[in-house]
Protein backbone atom coordinates (compact mmCIF):
# COMPACT_ATOMS: atom_id res chain seq x y z
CA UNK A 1 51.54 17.20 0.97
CA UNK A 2 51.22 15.52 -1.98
CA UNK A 3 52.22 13.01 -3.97
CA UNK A 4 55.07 12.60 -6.03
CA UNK A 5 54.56 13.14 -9.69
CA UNK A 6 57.19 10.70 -10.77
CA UNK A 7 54.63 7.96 -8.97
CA UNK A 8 51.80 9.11 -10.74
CA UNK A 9 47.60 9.44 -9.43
CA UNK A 10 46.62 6.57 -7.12
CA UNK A 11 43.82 4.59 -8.89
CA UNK A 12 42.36 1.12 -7.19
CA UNK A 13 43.42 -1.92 -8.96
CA UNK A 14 39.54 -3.21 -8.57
CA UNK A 15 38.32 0.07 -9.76
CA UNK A 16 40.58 0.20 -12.71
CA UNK A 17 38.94 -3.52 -13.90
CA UNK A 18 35.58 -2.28 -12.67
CA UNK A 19 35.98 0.51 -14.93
CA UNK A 20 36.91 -1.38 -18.09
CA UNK A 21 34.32 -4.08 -18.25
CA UNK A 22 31.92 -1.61 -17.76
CA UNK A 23 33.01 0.17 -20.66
CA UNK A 24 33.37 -2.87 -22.46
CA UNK A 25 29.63 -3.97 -21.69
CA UNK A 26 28.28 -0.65 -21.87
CA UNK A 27 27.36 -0.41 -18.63
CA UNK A 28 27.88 3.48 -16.68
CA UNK A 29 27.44 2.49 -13.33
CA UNK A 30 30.61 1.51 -10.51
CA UNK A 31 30.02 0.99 -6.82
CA UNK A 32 33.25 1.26 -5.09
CA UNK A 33 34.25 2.01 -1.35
CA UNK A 34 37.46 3.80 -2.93
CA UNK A 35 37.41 7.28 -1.78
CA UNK A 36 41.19 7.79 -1.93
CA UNK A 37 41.14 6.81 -5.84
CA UNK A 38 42.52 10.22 -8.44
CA UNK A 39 39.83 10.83 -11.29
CA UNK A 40 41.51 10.15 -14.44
CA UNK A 41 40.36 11.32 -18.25
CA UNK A 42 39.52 6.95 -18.51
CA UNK A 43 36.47 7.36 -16.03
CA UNK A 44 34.72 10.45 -17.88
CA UNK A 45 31.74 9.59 -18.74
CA UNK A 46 30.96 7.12 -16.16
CA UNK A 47 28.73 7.19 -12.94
CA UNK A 48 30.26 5.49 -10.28
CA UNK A 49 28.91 5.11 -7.03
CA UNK A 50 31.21 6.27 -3.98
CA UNK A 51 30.51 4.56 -0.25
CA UNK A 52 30.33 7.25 2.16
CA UNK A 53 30.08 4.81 5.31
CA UNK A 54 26.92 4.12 5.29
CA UNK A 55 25.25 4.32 1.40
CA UNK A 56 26.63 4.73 -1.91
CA UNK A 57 26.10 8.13 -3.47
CA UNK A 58 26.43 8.58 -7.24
CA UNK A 59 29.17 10.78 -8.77
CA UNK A 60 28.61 11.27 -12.99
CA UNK A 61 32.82 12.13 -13.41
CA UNK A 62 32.66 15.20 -15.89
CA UNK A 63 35.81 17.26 -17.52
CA UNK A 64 36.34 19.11 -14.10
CA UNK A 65 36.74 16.55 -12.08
CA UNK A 66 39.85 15.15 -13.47
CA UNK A 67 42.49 15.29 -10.67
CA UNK A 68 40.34 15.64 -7.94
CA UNK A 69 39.54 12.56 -5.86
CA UNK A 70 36.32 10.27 -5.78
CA UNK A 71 35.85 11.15 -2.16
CA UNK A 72 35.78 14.97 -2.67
CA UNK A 73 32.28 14.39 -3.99
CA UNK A 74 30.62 12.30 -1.60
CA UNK A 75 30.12 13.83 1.48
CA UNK A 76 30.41 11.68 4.90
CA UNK A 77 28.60 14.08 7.21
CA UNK A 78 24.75 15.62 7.32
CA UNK A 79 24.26 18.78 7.24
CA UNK A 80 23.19 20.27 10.54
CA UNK A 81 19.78 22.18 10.69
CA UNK A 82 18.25 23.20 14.57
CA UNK A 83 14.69 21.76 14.99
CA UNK A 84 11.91 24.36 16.01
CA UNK A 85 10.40 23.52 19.02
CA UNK A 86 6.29 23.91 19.88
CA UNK A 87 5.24 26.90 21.78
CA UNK A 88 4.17 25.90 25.16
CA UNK A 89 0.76 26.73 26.20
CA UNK A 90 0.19 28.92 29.31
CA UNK A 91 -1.14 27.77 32.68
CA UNK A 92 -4.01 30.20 32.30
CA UNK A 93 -4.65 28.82 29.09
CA UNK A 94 -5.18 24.90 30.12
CA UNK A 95 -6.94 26.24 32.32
CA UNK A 96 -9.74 27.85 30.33
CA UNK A 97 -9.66 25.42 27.45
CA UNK A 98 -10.24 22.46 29.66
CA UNK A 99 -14.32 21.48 30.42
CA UNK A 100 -14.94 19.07 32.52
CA UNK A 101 -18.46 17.11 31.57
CA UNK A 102 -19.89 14.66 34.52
CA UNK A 103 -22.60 12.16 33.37
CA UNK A 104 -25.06 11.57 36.04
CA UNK A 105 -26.30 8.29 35.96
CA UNK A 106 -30.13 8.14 37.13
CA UNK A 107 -31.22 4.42 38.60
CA UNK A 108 -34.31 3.43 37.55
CA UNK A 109 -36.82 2.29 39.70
CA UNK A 110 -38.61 -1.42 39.64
């Protein structure tokens, strides 16, 4: 579901002053832990960085975006990838490769 128009987007309080003193200073960047906040066509223009649970990732908010949420474009999860395991030698092949040098040691003789 979602929500009611006559409520309007959901926007942070903190992000909303975040978002004007850094316009008023000149200054792009936001770190917020806000995922749930709506883009609105105030944060255009801005790079804010979204917490993902465990580092901020940096969102530029373009045209597109607008409606969308901040979340949406920070992704929580890794992607998962199979590691390729090492061919195991052969017995026969220890085997052979192996050379086993003994160092005779000769007394000498007073």
């Amino acid at each position: 579901m979602s929500r009611a128009k006559w409520k309007g987007p959901f926007i942070s309080n903190q992000l909303l002053l975040d978002c004007k003193k850094a316009k008023s200073l000149k200054k792009p960047e936001i770190y917020t832990k806000s995922r749930n906040s709506t883009i609105v066509p105030f944060l255009i223009n801005l790079t804010i960085y979204v917490y993902n649970g465990k580092t901020f990732s940096k969102v530029k908010i373009t045209e597109q975006m607008i409606g969308h949420k901040l979340g949406e474009f920070s992704p929580t999860r890794k992607k998962f990838s199979f590691k390729k395991k090492k061919k195991k030698k052969k017995k026969w092949e220890k085997k052979k490769n192996t050379k086993f040098k003994i160092k005779i040691k000769k007394k000498k003789k007073k």
